[in-house]
Protein backbone atom coordinates (compact mmCIF):
# COMPACT_ATOMS: atom_id res chain seq x y z
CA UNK A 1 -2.18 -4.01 18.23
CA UNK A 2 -2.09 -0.37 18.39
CA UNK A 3 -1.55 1.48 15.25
CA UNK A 4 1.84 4.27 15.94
CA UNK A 5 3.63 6.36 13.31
CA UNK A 6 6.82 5.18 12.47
CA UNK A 7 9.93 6.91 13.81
CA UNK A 8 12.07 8.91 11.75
CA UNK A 9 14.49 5.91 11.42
CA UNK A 10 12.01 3.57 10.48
CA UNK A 11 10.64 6.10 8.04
CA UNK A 12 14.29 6.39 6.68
CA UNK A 13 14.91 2.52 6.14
CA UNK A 14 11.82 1.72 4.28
CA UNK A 15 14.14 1.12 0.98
CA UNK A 16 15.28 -2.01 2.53
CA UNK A 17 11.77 -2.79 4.20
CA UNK A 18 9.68 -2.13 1.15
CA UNK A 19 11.88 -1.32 -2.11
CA UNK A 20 9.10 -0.90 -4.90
CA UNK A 21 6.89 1.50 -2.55
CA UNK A 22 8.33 5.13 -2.54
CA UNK A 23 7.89 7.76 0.29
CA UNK A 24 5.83 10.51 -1.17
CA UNK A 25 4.32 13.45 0.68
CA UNK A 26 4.24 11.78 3.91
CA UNK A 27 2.74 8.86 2.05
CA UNK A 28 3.84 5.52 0.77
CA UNK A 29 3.14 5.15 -2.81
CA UNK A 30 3.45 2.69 -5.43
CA UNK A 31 2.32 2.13 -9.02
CA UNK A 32 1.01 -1.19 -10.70
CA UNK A 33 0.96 -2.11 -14.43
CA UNK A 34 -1.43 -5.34 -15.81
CA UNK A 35 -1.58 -6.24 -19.03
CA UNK A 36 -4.88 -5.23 -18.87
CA UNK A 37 -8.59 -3.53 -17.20
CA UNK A 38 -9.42 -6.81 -16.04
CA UNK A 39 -6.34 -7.82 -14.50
CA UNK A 40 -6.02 -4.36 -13.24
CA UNK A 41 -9.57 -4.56 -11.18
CA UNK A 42 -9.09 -7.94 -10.46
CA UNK A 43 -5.91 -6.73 -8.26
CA UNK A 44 -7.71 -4.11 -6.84
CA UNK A 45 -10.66 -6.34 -5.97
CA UNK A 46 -7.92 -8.60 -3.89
CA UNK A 47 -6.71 -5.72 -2.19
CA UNK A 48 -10.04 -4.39 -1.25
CA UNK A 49 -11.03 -7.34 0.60
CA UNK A 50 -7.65 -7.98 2.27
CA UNK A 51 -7.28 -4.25 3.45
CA UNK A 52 -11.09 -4.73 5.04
CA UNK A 53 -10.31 -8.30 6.53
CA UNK A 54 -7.35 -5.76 8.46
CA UNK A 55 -9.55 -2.59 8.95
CA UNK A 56 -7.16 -0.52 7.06
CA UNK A 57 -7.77 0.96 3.59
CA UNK A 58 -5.83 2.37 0.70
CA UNK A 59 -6.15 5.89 -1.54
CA UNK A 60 -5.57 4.57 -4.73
CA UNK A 61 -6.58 5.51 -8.37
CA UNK A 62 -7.27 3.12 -11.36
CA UNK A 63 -6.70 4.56 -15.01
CA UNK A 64 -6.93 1.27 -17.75
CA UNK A 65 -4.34 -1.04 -16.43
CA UNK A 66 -2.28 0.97 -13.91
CA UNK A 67 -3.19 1.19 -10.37
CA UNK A 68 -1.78 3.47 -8.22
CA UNK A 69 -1.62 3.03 -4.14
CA UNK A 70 -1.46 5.87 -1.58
CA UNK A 71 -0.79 4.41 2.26
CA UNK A 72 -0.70 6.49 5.17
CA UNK A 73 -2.42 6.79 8.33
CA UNK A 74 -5.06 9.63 8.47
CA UNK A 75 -6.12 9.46 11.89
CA UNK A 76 -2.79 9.61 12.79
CA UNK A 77 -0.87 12.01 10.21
CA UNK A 78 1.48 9.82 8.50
CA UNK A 79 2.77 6.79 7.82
CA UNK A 80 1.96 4.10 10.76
CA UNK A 81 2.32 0.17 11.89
CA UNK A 82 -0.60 -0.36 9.57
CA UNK A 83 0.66 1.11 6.55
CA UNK A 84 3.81 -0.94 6.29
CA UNK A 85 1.25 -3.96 7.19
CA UNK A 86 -1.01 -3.62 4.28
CA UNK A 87 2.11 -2.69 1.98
CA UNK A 88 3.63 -6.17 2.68
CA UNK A 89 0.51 -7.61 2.59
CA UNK A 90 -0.48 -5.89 -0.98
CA UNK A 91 3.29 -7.28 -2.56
CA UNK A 92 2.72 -10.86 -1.28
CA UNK A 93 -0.19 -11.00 -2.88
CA UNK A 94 1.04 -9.47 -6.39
CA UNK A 95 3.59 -12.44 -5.79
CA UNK A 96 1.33 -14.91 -5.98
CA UNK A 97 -0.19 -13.82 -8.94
């Protein structure tokens, strides 16, 4: 699949596509709370080896027990295909936690 930014429609209805990420700077961001470190790396552990099994890779930050998660496309300047990929991918698997 080729990776494309989305269109300016796309990029207005991601609300309803992905309503706990928020559209930041040309970025899709989102913010995770654990109960604790642990948990918190654990998580971010998961994500690191499902954004490699799909060759595309978040900015994110850990302070304690909050994560936070940058997505956009770099290569491409903005938000692409991919992003909204991993995004999905990153909330099914804090729903089957």
């Amino acid at each position: 699949m080729e990776n494309q930014l989305l269109t300016d429609k796309e990029l207005s209805n991601l609300n309803r596509t992905l309503p706990k990420w928020d559209l930041i700077d040309s970025k899709l961001e989102r913010t995770f709370t654990f109960s604790s470190f642990i948990e918190a790396f654990g998580f971010m552990t998961k994500v690191a080896i499902l954004s490699e099994s799909i060759g595309h890779h978040p900015d994110w930050s850990n302070s304690y027990s909050f994560i936070k998660i940058k997505l956009s496309s770099h290569d491409l300047g903005g938000i692409s295909q991919f992003d909204i990929k991993l995004a999905k991918k990153i909330n099914e698997l804090e729903n089957s936690i």
